[in-house]
C-alpha atoms as a PDB file:
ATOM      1  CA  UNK A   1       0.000   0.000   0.000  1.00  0.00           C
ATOM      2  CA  UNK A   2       1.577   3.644  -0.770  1.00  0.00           C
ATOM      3  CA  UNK A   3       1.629   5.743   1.867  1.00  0.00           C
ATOM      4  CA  UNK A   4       0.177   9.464   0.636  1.00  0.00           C
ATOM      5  CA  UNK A   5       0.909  13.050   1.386  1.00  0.00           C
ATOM      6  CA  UNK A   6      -2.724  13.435   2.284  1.00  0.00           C
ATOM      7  CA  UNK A   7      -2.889  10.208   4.654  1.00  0.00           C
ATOM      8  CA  UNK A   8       0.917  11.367   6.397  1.00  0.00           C
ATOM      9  CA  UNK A   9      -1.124  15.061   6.308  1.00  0.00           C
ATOM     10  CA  UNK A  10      -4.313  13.197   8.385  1.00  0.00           C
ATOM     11  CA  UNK A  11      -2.412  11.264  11.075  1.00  0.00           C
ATOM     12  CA  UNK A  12      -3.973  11.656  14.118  1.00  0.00           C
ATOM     13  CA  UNK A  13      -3.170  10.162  17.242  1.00  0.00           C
ATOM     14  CA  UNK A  14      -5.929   9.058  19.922  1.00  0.00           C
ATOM     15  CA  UNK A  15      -6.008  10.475  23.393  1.00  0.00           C
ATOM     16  CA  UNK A  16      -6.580   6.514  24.570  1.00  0.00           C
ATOM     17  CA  UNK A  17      -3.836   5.694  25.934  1.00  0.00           C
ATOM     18  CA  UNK A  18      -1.451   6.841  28.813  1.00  0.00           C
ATOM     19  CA  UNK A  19       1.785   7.627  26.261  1.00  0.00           C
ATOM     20  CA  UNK A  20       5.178   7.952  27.882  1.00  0.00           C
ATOM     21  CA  UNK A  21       6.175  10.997  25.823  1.00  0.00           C
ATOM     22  CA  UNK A  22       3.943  14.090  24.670  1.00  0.00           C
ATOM     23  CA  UNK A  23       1.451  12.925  21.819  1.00  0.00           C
ATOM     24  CA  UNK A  24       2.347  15.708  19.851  1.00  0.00           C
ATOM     25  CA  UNK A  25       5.699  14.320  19.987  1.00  0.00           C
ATOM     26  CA  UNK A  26       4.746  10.934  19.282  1.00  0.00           C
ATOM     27  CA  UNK A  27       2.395  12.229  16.450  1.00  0.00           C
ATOM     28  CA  UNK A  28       5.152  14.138  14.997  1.00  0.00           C
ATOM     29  CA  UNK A  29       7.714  10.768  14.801  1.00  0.00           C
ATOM     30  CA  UNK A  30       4.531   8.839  13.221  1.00  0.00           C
ATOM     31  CA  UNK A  31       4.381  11.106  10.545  1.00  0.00           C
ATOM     32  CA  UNK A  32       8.301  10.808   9.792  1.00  0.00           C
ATOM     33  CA  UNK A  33       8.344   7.568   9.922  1.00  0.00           C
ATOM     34  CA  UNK A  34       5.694   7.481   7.313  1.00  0.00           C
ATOM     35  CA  UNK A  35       7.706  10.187   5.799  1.00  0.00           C
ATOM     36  CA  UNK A  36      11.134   8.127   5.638  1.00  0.00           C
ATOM     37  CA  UNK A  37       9.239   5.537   4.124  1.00  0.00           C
ATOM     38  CA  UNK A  38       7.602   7.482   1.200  1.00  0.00           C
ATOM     39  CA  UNK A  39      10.427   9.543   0.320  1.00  0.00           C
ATOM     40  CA  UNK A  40      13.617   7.607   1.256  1.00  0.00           C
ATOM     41  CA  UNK A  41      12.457   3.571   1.022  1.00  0.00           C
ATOM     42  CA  UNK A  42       9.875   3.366  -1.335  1.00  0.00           C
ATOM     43  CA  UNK A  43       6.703   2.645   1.087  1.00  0.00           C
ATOM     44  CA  UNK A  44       8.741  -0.374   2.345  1.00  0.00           C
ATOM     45  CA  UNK A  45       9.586  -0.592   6.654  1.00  0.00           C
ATOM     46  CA  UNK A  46      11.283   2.033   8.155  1.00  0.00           C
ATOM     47  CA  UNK A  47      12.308   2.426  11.860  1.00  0.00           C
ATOM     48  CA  UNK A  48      12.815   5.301  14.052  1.00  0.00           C
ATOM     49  CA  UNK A  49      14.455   4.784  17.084  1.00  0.00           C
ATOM     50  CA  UNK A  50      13.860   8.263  19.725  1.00  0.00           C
ATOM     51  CA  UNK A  51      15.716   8.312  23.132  1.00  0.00           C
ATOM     52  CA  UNK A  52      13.117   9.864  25.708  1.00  0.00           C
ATOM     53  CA  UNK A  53      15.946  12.136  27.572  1.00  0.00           C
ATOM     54  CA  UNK A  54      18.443  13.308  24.738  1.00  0.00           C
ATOM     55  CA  UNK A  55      16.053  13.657  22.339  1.00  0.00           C
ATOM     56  CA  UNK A  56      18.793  11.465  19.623  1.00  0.00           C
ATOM     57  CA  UNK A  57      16.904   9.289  16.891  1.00  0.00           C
ATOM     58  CA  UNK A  58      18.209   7.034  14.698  1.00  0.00           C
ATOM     59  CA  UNK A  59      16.521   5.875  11.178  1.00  0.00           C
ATOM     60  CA  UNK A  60      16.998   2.395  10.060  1.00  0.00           C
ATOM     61  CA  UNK A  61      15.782   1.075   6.248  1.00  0.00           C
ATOM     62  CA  UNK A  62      13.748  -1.970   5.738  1.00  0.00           C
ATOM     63  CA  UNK A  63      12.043  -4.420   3.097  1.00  0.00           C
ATOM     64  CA  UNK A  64       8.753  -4.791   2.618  1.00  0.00           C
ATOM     65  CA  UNK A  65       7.883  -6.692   5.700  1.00  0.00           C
ATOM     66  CA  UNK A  66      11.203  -6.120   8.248  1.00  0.00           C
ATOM     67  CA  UNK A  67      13.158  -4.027   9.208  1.00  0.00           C
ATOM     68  CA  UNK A  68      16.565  -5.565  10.470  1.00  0.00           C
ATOM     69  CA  UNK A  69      18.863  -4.159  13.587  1.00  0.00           C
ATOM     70  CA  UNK A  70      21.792  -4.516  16.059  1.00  0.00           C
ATOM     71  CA  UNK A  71      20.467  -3.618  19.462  1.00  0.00           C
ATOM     72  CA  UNK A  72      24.096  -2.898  20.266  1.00  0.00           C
ATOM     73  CA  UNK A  73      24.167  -0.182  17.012  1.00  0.00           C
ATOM     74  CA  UNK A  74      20.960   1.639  17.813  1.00  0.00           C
ATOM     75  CA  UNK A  75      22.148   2.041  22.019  1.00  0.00           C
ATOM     76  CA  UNK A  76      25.497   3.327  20.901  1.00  0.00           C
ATOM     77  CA  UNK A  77      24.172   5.785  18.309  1.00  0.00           C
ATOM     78  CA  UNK A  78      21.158   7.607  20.353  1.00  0.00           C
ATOM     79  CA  UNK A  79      21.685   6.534  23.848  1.00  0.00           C
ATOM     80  CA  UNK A  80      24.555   8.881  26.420  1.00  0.00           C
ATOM     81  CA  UNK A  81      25.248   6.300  29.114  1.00  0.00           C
ATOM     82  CA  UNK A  82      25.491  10.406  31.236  1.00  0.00           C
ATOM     83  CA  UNK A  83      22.023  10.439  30.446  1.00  0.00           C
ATOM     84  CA  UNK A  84      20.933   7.744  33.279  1.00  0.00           C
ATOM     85  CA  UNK A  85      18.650   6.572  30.740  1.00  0.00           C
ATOM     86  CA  UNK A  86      18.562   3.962  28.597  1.00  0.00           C
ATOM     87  CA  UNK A  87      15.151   3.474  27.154  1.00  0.00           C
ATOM     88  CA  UNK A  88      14.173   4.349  23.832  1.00  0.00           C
ATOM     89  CA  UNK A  89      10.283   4.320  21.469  1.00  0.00           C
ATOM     90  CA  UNK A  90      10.772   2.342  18.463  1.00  0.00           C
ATOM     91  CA  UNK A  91       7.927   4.221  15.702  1.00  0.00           C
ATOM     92  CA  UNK A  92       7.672   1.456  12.615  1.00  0.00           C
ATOM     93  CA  UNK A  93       5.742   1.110   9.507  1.00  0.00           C
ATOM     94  CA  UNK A  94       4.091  -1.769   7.932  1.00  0.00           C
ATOM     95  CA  UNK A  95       3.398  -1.532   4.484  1.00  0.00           C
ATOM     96  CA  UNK A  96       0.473  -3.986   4.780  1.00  0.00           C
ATOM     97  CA  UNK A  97      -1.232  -1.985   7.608  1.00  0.00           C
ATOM     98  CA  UNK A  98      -1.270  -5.225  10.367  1.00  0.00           C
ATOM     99  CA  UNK A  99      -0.882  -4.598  13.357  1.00  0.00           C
ATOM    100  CA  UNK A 100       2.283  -6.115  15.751  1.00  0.00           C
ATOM    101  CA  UNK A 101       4.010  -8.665  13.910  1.00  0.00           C
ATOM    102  CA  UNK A 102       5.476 -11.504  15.915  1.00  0.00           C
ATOM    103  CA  UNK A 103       8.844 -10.359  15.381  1.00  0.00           C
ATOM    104  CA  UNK A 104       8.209  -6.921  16.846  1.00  0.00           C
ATOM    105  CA  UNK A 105       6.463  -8.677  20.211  1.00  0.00           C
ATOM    106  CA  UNK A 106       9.835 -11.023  20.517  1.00  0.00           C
ATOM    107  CA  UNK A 107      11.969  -7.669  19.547  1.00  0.00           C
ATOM    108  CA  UNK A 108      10.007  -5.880  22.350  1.00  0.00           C
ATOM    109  CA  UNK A 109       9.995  -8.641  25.332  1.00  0.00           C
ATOM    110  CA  UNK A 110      13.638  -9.377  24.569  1.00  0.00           C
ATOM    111  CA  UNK A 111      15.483  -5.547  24.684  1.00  0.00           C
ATOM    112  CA  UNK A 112      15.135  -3.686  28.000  1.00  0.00           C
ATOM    113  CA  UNK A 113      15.812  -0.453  26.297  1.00  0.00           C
ATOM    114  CA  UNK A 114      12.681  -1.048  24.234  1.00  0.00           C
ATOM    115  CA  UNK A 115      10.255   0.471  26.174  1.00  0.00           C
ATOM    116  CA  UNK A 116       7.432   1.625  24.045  1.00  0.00           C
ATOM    117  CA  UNK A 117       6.607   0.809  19.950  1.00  0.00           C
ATOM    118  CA  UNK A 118       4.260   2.016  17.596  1.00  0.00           C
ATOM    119  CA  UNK A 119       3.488   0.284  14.163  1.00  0.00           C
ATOM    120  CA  UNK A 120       2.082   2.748  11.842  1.00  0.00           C
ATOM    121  CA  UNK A 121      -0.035   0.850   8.692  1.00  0.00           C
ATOM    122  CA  UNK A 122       0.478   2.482   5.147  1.00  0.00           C
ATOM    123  CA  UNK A 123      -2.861   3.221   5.564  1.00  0.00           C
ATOM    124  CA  UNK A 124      -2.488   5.053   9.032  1.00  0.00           C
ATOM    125  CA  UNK A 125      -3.459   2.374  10.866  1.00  0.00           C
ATOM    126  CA  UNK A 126      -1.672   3.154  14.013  1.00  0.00           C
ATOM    127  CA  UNK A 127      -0.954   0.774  17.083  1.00  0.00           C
ATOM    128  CA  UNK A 128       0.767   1.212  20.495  1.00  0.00           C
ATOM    129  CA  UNK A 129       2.150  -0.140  23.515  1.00  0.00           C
ATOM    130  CA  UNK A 130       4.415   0.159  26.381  1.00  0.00           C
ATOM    131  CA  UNK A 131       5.602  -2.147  29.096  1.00  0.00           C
ATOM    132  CA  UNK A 132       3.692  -1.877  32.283  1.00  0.00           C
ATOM    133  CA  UNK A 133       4.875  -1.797  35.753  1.00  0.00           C
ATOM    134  CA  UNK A 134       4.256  -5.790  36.062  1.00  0.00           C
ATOM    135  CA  UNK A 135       6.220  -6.597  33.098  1.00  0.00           C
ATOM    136  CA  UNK A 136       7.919  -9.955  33.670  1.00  0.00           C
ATOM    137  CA  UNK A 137       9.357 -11.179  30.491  1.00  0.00           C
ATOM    138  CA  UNK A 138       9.712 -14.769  31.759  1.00  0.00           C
ATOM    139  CA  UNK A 139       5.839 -15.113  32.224  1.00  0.00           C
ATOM    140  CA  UNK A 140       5.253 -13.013  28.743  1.00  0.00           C
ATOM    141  CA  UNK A 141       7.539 -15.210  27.027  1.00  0.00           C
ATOM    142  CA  UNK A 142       5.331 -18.423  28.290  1.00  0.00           C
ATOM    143  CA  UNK A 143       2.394 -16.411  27.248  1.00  0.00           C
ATOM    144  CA  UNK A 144       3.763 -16.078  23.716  1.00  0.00           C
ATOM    145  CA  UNK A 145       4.892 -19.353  23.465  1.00  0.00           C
ATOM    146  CA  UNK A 146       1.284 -20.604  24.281  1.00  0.00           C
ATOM    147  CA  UNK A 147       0.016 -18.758  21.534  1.00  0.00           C
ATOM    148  CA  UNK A 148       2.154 -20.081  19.188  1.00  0.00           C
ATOM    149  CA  UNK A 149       1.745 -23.660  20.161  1.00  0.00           C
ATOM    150  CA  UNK A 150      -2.250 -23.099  19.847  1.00  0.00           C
ATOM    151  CA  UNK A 151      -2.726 -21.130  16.921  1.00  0.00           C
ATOM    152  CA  UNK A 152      -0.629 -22.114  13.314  1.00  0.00           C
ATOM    153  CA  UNK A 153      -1.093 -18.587  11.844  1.00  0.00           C
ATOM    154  CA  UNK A 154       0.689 -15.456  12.668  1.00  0.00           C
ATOM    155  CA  UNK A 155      -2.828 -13.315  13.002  1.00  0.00           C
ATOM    156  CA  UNK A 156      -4.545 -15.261  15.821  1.00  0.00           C
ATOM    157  CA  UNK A 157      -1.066 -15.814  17.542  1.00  0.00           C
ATOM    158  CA  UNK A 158      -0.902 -11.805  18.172  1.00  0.00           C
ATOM    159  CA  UNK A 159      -4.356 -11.437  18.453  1.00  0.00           C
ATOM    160  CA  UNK A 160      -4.185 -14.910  21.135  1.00  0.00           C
ATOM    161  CA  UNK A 161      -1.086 -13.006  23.323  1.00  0.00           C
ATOM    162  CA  UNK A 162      -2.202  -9.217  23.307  1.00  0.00           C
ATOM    163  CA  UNK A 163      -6.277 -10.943  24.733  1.00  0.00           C
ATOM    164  CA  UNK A 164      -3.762 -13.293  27.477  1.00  0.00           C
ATOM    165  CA  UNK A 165      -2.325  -9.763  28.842  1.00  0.00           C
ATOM    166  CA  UNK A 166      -3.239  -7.497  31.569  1.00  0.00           C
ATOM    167  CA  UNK A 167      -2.678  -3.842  31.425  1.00  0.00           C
ATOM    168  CA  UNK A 168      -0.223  -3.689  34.165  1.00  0.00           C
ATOM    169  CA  UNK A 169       1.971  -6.321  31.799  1.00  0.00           C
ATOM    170  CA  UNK A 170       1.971  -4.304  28.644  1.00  0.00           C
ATOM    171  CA  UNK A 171      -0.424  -1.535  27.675  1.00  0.00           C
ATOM    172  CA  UNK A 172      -1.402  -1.912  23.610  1.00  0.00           C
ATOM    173  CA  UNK A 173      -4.305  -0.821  21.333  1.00  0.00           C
ATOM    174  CA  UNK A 174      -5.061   1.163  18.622  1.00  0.00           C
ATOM    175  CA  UNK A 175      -4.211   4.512  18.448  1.00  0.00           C
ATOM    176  CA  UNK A 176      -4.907   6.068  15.613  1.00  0.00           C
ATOM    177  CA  UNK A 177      -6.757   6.344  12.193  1.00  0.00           C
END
């Protein structure tokens, strides 16, 4: 699906959820992610990675379905270990508009510094969540291994772990139109 002027122009973000930045901020990094992708990767995945305290992002190119990184690469190009921070918002696109992919769940449980990830559809689909204060990813990783042994397709296995959470694990929905 190509991603428009008029549909990066209409982005809006929804007021649902308890964000961990400013949603104008997190509006404004949807929209350049879309951006990258239009302009610099033709409507295929792109990745912004935003560190919450220094304000550093760092733009990775993808294919059409994935977007490939080094944990290691993105933490040494936007995170200052002087900051005392080391969490970062991954903002991704998916040129077929799903929602979380199992790739970006396993991507999110396994890095610490991952703290919060949107997926932004072509179509402005836009999905969101952040790890919650009872985050254990030994008992998510069961959960997403359950799914996974009782589902064959990738669909029901996100929609089977995201309907086994609780909001204090990981807060998720959609965002945005």
């Amino acid at each position: 699906m190509e991603i428009t002027e008029n549909r990066i122009n209409n982005l809006v973000l929804m007021d649902s959820l308890e964000y961990s930045v400013d949603i104008g901020l997190c509006t404004k990094l949807c929209k350049e992610t879309l951006e990258e992708a239009h302009n610099n990767n033709q409507n295929k995945e792109v990745a912004i990675f935003y560190n919450y305290i220094s304000g550093k992002s760092h733009i990775e190119y993808g294919e059409e379905n994935r977007v490939q990184f080094l944990i290691e690469d993105i933490c040494n190009k936007i995170i200052n270990k002087d900051d005392g921070c080391s969490c970062f918002i991954v903002f991704h696109n998916h040129p077929n508009n799903s929602c979380f992919s199992l790739e970006d769940i396993k991507s999110f449980l396994k890095h610490d510094e991952i703290f919060d990830m949107f997926v932004i559809g072509n179509e402005i689909n836009i999905f969101y969540m952040t790890k919650g204060m009872d985050f254990d990813v030994c008992k998510l990783n069961l959960k997403l291994k359950d799914a996974c042994n009782r589902y064959n397709n990738e669909i029901d296995r996100v929609d089977y772990f995201f309907k086994s959470l609780s909001s204090s694990e990981i807060k998720y929905g959609k965002v945005g139109k």
